[in-house]
N, C-alpha and C. Protein backbone atom coordinates (compact mmCIF):
# COMPACT_ATOMS: atom_id res chain seq x y z
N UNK A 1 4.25 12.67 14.60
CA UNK A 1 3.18 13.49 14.05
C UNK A 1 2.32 12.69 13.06
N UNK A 2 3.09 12.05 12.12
CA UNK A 2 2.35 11.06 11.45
C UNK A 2 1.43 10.08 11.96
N UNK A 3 1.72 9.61 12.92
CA UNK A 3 0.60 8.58 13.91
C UNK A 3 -0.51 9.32 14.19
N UNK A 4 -0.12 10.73 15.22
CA UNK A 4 -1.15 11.25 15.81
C UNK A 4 -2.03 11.83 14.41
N UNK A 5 -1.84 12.16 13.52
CA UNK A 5 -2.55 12.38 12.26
C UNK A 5 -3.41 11.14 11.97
N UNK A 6 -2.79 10.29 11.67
CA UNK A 6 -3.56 8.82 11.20
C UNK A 6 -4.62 8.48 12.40
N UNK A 7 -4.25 9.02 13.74
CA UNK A 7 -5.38 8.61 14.89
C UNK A 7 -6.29 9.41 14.67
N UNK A 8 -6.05 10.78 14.62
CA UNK A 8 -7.46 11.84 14.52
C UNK A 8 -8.10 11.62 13.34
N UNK A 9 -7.52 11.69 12.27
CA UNK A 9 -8.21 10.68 11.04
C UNK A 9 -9.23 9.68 11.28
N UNK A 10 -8.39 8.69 11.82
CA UNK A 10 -9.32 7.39 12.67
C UNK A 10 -10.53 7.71 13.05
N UNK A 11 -10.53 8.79 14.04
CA UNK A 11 -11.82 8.95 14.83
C UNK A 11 -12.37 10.17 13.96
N UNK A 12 -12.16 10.41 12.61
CA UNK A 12 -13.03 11.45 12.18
C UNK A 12 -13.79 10.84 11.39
N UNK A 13 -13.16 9.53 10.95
CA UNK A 13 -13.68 9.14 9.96
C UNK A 13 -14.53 7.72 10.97
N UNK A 14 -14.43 7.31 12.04
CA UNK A 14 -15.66 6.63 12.48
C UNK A 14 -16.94 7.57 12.53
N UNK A 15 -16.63 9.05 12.40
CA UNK A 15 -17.93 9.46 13.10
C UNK A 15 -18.39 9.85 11.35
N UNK A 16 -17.61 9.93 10.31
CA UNK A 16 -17.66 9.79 8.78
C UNK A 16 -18.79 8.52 8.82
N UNK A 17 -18.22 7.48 9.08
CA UNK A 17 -18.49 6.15 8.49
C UNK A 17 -20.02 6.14 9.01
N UNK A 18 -19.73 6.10 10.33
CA UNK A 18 -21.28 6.11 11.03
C UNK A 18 -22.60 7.27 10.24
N UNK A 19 -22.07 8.12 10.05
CA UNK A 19 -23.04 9.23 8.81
C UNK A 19 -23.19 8.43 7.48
N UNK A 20 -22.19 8.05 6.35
CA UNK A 20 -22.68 7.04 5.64
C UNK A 20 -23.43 5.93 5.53
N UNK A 21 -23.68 5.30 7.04
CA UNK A 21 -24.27 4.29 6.89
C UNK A 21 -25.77 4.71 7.43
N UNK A 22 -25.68 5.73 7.50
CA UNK A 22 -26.89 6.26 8.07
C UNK A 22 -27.35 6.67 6.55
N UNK A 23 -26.76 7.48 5.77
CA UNK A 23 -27.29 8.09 4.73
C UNK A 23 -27.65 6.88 3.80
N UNK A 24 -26.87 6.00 4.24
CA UNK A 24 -27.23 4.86 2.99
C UNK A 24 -27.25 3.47 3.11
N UNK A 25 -28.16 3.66 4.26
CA UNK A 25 -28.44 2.35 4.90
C UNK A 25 -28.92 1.19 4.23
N UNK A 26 -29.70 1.79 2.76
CA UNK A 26 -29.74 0.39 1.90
C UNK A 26 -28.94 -0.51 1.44
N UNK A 27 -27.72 0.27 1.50
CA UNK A 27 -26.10 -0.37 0.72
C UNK A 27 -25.98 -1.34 1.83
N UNK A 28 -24.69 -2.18 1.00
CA UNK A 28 -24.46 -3.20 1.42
C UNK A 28 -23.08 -2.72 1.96
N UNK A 29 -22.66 -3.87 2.92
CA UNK A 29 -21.65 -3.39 4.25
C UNK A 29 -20.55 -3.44 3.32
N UNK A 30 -20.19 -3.96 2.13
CA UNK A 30 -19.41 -4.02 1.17
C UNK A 30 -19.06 -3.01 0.54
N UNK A 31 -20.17 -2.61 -0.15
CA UNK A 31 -19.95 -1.45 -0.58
C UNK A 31 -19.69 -0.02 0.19
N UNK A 32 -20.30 -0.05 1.16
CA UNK A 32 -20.36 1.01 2.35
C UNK A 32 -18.84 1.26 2.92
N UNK A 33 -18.38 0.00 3.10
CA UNK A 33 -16.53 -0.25 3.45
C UNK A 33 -15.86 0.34 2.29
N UNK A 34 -16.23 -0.48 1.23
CA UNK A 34 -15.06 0.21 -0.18
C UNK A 34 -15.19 1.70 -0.30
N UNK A 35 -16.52 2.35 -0.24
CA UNK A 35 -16.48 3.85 -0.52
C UNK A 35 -15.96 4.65 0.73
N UNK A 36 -15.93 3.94 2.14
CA UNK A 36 -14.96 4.40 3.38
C UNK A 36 -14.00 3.99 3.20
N UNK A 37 -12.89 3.16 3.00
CA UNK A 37 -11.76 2.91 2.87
C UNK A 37 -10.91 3.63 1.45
N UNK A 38 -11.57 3.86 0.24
CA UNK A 38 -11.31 4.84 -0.64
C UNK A 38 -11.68 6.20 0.09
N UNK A 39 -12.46 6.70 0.49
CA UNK A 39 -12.42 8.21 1.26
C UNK A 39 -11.29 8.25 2.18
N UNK A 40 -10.98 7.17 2.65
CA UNK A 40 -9.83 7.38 3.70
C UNK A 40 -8.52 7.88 3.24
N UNK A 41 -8.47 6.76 1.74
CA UNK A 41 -7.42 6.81 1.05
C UNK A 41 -7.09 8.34 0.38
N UNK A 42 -8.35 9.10 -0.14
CA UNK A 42 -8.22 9.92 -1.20
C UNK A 42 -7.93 11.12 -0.10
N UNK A 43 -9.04 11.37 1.18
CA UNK A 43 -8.63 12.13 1.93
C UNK A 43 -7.55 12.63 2.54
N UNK A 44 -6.80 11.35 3.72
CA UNK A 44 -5.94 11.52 4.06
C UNK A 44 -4.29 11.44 3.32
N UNK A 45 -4.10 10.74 2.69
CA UNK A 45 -3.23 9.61 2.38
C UNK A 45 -2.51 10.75 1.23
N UNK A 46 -3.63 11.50 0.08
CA UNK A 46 -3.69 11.90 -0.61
C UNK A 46 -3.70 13.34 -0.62
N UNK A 47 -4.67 13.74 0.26
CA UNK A 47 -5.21 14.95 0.85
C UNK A 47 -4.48 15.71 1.95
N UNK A 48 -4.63 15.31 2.82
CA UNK A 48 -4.65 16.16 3.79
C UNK A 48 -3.21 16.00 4.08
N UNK A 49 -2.56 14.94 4.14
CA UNK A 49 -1.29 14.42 5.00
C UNK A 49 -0.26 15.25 4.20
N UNK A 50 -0.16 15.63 3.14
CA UNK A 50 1.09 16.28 2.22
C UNK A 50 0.30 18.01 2.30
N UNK A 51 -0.50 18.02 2.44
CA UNK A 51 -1.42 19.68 2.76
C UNK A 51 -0.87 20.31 4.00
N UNK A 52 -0.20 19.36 5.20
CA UNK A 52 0.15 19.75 6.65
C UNK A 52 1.51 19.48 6.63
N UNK A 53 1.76 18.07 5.78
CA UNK A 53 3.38 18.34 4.97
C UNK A 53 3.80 17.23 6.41
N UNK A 54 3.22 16.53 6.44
CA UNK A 54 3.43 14.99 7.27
C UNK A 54 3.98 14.17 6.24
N UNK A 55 3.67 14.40 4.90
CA UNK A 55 4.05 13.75 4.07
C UNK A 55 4.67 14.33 2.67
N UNK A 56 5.34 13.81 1.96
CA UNK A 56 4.97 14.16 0.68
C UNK A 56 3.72 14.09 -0.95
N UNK A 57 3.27 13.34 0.25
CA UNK A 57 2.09 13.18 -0.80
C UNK A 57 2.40 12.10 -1.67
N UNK A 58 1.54 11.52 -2.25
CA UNK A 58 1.61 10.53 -3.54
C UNK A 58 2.33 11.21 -4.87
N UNK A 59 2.34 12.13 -4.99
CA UNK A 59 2.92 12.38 -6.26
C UNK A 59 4.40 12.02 -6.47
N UNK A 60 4.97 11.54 -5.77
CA UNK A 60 6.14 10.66 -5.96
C UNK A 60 6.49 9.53 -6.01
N UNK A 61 5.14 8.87 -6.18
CA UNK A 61 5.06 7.73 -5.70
C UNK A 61 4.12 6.99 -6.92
N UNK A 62 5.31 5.66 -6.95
CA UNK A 62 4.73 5.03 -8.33
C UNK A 62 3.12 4.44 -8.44
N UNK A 63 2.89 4.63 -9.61
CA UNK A 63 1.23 3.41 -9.20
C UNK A 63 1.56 2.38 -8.88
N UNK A 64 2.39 1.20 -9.36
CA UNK A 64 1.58 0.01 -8.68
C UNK A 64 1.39 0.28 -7.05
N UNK A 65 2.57 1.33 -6.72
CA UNK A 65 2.22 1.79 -4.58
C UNK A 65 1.10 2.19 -4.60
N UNK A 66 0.33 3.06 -5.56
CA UNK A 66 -0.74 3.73 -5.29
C UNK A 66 -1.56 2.92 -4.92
N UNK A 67 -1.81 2.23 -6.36
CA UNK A 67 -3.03 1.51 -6.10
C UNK A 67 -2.78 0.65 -5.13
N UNK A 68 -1.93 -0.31 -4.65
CA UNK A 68 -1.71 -0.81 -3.09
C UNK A 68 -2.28 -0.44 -2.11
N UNK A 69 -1.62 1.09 -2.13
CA UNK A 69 -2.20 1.91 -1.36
C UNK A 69 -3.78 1.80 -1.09
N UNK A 70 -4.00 2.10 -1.87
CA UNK A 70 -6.03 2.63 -2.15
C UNK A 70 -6.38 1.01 -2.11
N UNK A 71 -6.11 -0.49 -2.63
CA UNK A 71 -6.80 -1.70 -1.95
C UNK A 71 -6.58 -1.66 -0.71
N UNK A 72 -5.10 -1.57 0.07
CA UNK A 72 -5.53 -1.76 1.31
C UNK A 72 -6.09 -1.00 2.42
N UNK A 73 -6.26 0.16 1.90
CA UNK A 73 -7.75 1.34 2.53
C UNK A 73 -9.37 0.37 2.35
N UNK A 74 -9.17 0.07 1.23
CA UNK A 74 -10.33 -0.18 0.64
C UNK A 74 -10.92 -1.21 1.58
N UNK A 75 -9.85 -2.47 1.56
CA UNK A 75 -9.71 -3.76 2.36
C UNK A 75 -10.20 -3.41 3.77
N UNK A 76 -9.38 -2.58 4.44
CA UNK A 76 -9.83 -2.26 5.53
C UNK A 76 -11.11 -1.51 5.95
N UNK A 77 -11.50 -0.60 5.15
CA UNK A 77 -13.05 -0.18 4.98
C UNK A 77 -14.10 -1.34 5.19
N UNK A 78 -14.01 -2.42 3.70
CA UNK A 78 -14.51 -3.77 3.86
C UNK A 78 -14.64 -4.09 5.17
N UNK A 79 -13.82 -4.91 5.61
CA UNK A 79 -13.32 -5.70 7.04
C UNK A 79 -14.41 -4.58 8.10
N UNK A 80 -13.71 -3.43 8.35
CA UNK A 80 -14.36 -2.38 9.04
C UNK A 80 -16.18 -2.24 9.06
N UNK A 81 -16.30 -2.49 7.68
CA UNK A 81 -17.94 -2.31 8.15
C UNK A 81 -18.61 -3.52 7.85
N UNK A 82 -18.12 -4.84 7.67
CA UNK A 82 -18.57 -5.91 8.11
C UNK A 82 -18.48 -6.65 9.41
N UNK A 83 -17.43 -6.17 10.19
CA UNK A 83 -17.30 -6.28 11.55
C UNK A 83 -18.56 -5.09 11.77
N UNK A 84 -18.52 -4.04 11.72
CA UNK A 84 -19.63 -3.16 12.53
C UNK A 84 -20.91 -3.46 11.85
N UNK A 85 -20.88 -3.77 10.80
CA UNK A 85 -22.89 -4.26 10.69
C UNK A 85 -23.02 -5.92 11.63
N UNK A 86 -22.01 -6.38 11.41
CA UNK A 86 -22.69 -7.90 12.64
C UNK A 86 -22.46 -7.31 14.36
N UNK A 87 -21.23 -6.28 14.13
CA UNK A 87 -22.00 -6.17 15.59
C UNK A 87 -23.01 -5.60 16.03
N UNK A 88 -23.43 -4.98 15.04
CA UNK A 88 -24.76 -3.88 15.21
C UNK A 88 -26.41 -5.07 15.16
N UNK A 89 -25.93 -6.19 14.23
CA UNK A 89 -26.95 -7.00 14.45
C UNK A 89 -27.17 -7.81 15.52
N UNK A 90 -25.82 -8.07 16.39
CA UNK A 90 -25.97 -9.05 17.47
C UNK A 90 -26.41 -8.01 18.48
N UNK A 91 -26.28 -6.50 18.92
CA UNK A 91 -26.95 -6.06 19.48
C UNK A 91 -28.35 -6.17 19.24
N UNK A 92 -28.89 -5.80 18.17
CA UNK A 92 -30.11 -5.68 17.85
C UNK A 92 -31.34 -7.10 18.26
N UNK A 93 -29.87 -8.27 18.01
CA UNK A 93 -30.31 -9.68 18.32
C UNK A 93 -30.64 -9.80 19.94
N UNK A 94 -29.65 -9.15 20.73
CA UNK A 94 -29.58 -9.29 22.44
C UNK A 94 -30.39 -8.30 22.82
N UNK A 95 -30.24 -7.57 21.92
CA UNK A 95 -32.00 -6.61 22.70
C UNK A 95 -33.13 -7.31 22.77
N UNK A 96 -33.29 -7.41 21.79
CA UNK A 96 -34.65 -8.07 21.40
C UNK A 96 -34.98 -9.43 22.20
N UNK A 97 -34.28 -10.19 22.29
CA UNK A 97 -33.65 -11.39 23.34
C UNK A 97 -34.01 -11.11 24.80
N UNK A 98 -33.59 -9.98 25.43
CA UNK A 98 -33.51 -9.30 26.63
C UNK A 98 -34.96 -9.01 26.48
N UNK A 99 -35.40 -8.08 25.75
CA UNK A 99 -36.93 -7.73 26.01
C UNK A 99 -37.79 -9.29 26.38
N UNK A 100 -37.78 -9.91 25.08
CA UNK A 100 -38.46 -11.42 25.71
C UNK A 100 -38.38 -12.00 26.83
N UNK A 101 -37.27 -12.13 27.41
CA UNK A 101 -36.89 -12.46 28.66
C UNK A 101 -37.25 -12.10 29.82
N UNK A 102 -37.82 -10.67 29.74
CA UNK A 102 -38.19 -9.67 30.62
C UNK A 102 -39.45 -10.22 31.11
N UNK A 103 -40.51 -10.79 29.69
CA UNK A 103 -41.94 -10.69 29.81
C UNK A 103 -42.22 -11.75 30.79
């Protein structure tokens, strides 16, 4: 149950992430990752997973785990939307590429 939680998560929060970067497309893929990988953290991890009782929740759980916890959300947010802004640019690069090619 715990997996299938962390998967639907997964895909709620790509279609999350993809709305943030829409809303705030000036930000940087850095920052855009840290405030998705902390939403991930505060939501699920925090939120929702001890609310359905998959978990116990953090409240038993010491800080230095916490904060562990919440960098390597964070980390992965990072990673996450610096992989998806270069791939979004190398499309943008092979389009544009493709159109020339065409003429």
């Amino acid at each position: 149950m715990e997996q299938a939680n962390h998967l639907a998560a997964a895909a709620a929060f790509g279609f999350g992430y993809a709305q943030l970067h829409k809303h705030m497309s000036a930000a940087t893929a850095v920052m855009l990752g840290a405030i998705y990988g902390a939403s991930l953290y505060v939501t699920n991890i925090a939120g929702i997973a001890p609310l359905i009782r998959l978990t116990s929740g953090e409240r038993n759980t010491s800080t230095p785990v916490r904060v562990e916890r919440l960098g390597l959300h964070v980390l992965y947010g990072v990673v996450t939307a610096i992989v998806t802004d270069q791939l979004a640019r190398r499309r943008e690069r092979n389009t544009v590429l493709g159109s020339w090619s065409e003429v």
